[in-house]
PDB file of N, CA and C in Angstrom:
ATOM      1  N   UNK A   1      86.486 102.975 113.244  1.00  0.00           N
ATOM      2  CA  UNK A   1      86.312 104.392 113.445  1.00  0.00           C
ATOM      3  C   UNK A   1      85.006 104.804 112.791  1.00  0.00           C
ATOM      4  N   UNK A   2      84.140 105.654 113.403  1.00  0.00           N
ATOM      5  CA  UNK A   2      82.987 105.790 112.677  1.00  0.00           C
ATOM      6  C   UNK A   2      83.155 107.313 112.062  1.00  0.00           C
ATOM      7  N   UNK A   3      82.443 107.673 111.547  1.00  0.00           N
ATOM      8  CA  UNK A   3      82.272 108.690 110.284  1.00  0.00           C
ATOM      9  C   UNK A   3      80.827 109.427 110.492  1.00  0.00           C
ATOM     10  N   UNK A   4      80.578 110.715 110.176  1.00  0.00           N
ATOM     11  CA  UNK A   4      79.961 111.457 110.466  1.00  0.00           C
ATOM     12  C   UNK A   4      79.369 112.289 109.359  1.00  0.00           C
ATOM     13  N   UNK A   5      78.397 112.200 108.738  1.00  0.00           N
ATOM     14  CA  UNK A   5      77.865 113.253 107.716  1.00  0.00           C
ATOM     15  C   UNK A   5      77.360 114.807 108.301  1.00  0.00           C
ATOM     16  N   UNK A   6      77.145 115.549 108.109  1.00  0.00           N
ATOM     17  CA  UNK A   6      76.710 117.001 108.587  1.00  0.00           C
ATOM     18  C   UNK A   6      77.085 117.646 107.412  1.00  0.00           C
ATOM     19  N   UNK A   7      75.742 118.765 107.356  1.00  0.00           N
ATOM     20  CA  UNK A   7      75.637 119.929 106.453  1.00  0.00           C
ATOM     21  C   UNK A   7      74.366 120.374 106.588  1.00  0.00           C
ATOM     22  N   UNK A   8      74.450 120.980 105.093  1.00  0.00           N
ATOM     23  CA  UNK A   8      72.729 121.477 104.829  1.00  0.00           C
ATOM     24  C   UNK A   8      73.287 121.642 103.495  1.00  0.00           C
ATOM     25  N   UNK A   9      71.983 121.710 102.716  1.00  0.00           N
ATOM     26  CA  UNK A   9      71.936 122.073 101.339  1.00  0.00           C
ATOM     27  C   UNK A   9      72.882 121.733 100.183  1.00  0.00           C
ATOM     28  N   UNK A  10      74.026 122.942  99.745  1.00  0.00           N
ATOM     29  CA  UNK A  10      74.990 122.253  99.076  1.00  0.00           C
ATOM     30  C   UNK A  10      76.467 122.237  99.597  1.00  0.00           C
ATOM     31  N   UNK A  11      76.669 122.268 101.214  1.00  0.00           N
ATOM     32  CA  UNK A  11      77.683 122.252 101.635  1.00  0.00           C
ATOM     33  C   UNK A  11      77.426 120.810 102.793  1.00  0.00           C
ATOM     34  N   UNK A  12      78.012 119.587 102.339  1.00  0.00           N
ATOM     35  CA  UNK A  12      78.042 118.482 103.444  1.00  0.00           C
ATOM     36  C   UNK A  12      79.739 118.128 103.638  1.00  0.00           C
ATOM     37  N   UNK A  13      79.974 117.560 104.611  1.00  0.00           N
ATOM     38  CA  UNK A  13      81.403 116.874 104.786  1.00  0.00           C
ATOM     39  C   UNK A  13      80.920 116.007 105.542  1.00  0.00           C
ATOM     40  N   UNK A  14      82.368 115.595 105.550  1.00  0.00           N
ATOM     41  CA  UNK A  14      82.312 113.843 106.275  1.00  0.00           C
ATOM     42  C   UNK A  14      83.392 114.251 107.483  1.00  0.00           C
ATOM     43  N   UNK A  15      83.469 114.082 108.657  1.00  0.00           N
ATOM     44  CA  UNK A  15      84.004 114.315 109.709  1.00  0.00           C
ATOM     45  C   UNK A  15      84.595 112.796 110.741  1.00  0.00           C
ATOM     46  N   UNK A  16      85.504 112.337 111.158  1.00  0.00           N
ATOM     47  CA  UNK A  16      85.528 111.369 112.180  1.00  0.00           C
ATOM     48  C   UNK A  16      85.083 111.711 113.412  1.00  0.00           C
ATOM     49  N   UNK A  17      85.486 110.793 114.209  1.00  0.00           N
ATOM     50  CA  UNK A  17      85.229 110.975 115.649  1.00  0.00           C
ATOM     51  C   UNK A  17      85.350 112.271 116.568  1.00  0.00           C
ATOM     52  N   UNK A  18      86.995 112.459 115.738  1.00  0.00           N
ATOM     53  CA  UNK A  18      87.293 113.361 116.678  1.00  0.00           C
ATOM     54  C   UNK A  18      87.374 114.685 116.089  1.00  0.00           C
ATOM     55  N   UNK A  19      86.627 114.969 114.958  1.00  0.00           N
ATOM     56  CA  UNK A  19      85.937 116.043 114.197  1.00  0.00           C
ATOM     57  C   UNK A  19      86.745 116.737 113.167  1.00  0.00           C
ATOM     58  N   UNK A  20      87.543 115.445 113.009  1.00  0.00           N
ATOM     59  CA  UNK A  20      88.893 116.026 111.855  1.00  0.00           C
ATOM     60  C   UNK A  20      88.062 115.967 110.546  1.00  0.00           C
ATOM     61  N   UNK A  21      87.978 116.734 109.789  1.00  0.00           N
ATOM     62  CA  UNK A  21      87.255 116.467 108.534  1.00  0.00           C
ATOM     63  C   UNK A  21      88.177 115.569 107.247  1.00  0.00           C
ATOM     64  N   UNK A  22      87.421 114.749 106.388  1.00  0.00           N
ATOM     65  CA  UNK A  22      88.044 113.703 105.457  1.00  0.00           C
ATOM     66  C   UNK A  22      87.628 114.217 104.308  1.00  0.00           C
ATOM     67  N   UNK A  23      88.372 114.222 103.225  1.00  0.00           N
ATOM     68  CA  UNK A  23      87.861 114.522 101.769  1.00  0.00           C
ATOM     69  C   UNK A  23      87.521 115.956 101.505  1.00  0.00           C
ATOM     70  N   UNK A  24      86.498 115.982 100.706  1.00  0.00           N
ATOM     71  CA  UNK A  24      85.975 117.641 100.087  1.00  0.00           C
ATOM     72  C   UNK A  24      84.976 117.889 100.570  1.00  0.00           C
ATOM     73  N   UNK A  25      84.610 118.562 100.676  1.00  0.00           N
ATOM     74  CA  UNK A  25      83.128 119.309 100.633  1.00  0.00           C
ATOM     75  C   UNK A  25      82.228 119.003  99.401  1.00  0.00           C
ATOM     76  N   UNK A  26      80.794 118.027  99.654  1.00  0.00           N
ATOM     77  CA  UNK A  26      80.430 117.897  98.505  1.00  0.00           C
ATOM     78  C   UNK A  26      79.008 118.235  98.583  1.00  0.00           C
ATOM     79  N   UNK A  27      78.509 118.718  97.273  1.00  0.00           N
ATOM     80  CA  UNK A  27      76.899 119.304  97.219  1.00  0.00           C
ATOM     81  C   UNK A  27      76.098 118.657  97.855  1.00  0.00           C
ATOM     82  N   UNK A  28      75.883 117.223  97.679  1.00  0.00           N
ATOM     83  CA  UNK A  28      74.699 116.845  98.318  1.00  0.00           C
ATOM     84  C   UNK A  28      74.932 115.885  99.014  1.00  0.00           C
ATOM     85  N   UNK A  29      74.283 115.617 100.197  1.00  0.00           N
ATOM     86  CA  UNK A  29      74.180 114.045 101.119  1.00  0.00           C
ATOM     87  C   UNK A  29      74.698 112.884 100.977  1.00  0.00           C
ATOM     88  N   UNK A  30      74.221 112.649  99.617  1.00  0.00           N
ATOM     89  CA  UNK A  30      74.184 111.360  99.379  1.00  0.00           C
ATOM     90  C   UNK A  30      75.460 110.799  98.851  1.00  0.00           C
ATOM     91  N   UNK A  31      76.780 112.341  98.062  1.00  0.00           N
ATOM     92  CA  UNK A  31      77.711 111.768  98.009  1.00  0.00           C
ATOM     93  C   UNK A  31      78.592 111.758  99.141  1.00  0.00           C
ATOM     94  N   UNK A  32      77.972 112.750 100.174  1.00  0.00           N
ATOM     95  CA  UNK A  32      79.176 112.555 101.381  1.00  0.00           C
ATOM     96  C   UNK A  32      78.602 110.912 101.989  1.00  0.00           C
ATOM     97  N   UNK A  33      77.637 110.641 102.139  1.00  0.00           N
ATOM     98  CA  UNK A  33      77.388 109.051 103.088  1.00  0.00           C
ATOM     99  C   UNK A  33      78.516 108.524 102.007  1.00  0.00           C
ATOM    100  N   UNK A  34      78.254 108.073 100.847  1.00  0.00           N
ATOM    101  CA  UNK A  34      78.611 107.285  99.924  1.00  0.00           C
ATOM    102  C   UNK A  34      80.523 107.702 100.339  1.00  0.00           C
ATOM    103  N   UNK A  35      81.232 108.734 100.344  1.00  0.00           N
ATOM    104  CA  UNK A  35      81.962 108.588 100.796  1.00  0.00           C
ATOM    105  C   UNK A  35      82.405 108.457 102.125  1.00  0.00           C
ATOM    106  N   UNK A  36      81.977 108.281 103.394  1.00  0.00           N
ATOM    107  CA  UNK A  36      81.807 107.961 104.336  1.00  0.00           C
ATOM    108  C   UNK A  36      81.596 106.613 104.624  1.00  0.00           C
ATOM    109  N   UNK A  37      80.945 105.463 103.706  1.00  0.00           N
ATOM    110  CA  UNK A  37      80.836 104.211 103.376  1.00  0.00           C
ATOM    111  C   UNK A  37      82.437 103.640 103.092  1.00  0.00           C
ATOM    112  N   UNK A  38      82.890 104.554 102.244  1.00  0.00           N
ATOM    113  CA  UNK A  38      83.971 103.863 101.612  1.00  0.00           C
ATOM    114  C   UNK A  38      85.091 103.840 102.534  1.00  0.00           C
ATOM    115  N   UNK A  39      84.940 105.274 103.371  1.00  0.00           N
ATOM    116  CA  UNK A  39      85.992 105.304 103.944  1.00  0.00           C
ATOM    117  C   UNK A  39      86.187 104.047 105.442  1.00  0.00           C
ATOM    118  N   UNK A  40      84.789 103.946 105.395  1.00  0.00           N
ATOM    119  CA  UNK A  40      84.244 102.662 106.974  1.00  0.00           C
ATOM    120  C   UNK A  40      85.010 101.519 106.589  1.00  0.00           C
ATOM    121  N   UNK A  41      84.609 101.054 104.611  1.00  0.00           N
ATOM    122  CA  UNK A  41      85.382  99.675 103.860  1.00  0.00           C
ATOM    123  C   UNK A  41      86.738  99.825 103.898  1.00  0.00           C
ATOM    124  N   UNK A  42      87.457 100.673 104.128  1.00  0.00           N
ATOM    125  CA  UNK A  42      88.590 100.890 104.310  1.00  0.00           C
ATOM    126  C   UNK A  42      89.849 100.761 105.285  1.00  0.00           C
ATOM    127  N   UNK A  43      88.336 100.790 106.118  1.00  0.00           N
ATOM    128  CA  UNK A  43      88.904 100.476 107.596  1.00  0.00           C
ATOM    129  C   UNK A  43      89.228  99.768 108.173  1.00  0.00           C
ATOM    130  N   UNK A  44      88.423  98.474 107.378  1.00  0.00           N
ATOM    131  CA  UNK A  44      88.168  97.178 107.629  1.00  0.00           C
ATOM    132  C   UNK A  44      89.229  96.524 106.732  1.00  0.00           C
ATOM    133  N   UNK A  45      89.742  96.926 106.076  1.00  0.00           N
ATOM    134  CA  UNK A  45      90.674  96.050 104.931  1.00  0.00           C
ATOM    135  C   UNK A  45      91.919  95.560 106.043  1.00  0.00           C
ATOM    136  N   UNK A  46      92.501  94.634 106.244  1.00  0.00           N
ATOM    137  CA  UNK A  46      93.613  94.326 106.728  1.00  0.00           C
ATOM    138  C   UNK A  46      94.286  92.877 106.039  1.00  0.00           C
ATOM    139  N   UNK A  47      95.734  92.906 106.489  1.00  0.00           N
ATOM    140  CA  UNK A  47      96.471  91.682 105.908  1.00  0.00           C
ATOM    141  C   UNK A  47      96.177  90.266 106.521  1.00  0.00           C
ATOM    142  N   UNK A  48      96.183  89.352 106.039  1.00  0.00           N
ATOM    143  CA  UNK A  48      95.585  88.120 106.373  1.00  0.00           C
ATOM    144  C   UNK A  48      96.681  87.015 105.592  1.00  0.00           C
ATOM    145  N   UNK A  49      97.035  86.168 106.296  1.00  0.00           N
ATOM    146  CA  UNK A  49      97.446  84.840 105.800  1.00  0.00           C
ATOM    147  C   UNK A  49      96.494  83.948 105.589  1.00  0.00           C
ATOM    148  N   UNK A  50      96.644  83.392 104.006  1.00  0.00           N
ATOM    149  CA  UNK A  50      95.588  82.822 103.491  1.00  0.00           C
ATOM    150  C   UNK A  50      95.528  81.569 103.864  1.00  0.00           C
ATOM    151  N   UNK A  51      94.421  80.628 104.225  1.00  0.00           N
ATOM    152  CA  UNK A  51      94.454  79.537 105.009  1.00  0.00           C
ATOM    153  C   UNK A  51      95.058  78.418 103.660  1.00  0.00           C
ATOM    154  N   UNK A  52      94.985  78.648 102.730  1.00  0.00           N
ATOM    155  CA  UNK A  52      95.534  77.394 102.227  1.00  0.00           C
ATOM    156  C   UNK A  52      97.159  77.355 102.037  1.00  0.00           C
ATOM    157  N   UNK A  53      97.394  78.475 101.003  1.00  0.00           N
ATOM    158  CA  UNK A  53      99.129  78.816 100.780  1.00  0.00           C
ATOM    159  C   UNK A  53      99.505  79.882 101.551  1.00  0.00           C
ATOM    160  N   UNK A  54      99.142  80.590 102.475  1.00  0.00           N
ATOM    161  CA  UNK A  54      99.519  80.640 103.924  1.00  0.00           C
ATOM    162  C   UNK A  54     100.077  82.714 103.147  1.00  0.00           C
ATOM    163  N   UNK A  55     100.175  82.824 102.267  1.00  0.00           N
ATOM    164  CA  UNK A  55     100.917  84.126 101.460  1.00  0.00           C
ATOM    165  C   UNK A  55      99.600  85.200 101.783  1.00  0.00           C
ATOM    166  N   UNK A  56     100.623  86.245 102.357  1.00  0.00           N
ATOM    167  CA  UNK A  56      99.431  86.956 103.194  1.00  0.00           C
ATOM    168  C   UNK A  56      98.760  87.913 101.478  1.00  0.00           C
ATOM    169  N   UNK A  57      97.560  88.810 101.901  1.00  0.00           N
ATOM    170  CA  UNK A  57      96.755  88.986 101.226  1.00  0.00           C
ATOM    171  C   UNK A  57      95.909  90.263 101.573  1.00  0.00           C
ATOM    172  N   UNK A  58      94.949  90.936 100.681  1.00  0.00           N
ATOM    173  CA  UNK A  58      94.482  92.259 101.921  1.00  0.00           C
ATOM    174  C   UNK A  58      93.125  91.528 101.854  1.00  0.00           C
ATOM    175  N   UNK A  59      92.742  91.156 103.542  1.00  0.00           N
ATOM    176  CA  UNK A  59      91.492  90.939 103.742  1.00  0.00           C
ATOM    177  C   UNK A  59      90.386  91.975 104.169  1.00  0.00           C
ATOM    178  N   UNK A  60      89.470  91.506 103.512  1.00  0.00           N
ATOM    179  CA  UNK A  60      87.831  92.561 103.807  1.00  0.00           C
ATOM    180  C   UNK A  60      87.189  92.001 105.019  1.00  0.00           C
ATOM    181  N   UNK A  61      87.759  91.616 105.802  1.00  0.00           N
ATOM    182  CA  UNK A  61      86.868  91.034 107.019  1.00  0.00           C
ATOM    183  C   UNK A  61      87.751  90.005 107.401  1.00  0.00           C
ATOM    184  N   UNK A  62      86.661  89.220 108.252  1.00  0.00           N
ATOM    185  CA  UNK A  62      86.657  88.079 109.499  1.00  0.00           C
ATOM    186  C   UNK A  62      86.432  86.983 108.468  1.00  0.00           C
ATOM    187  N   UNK A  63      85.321  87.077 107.083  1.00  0.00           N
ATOM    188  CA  UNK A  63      84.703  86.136 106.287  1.00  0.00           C
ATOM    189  C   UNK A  63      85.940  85.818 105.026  1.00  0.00           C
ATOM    190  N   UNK A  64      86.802  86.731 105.164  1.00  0.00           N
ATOM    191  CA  UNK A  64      87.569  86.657 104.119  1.00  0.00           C
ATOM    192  C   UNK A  64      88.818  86.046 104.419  1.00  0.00           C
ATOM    193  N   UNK A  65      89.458  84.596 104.572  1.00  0.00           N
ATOM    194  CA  UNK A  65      90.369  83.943 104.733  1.00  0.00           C
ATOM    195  C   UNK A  65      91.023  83.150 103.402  1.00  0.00           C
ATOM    196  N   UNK A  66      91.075  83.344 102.824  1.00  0.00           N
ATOM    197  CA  UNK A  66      91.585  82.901 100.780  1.00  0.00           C
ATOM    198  C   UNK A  66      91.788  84.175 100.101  1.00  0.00           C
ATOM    199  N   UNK A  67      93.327  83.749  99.430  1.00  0.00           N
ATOM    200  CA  UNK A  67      93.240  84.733  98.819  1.00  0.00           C
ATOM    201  C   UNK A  67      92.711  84.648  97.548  1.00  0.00           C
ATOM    202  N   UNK A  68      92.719  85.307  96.546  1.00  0.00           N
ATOM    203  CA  UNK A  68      91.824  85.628  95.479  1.00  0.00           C
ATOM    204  C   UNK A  68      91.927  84.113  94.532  1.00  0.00           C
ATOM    205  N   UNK A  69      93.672  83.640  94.248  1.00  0.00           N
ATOM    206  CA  UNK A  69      94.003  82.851  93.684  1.00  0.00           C
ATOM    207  C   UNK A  69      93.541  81.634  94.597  1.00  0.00           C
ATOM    208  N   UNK A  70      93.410  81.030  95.353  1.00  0.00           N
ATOM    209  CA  UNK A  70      92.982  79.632  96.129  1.00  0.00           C
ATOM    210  C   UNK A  70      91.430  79.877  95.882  1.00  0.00           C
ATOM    211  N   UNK A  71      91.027  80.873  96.250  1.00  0.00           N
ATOM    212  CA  UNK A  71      89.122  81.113  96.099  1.00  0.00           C
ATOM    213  C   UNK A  71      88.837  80.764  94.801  1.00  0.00           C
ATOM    214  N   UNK A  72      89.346  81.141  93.549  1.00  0.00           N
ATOM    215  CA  UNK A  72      89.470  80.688  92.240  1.00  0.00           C
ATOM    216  C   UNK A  72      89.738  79.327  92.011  1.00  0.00           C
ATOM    217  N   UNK A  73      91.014  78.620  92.690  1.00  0.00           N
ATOM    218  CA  UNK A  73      91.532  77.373  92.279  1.00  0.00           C
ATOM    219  C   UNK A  73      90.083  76.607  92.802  1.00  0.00           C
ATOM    220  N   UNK A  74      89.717  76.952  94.265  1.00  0.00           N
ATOM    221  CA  UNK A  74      88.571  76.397  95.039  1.00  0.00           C
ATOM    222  C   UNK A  74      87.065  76.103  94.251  1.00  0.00           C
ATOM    223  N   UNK A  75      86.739  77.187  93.117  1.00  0.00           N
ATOM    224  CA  UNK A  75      85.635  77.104  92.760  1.00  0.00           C
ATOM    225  C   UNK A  75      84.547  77.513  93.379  1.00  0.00           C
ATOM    226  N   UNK A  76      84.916  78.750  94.161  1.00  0.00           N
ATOM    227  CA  UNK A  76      84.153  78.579  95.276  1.00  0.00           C
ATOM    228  C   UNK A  76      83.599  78.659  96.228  1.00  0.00           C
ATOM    229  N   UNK A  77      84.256  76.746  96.406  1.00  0.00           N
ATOM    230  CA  UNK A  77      83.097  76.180  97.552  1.00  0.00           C
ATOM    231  C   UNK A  77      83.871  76.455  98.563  1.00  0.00           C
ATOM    232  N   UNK A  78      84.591  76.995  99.285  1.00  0.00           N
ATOM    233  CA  UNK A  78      84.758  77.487 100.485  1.00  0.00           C
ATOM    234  C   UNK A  78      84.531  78.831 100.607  1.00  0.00           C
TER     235      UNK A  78
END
């Protein structure tokens, strides 16, 4: 889902697609992108079965297949 900054001055929001607004109203730009970022990382988080002990996990992507504990045991190199 993409995300939308708009304002002027010290009134910005963050809006979706379909122009529902997210969060507060904040003074300047740079904290509405910044929350607009987070809310994109958010989007992306989903559950994943971890390729080694198979115990699902919240993944950040396509790149993220281990969960925290195997990536640790791994060292690593995967």
């Amino acid at each position: 889902m993409g995300y939308q900054v708009s304002g002027s001055g010290f009134s910005w929001r963050v809006t979706d697609a379909a122009g529902v607004q997210h969060g507060q109203y904040y003074r300047n730009n740079a904290d509405a992108f910044e929350f607009a970022k987070r809310l994109e990382q958010a989007d992306k988080v989903h559950t994943r079965s971890c390729l080694c002990c198979t115990v699902d996990f919240k993944s950040e992507g396509a790149h993220n297949r281990m969960c925290s504990k195997c990536r640790q045991l791994s060292g690593g190199m995967m």
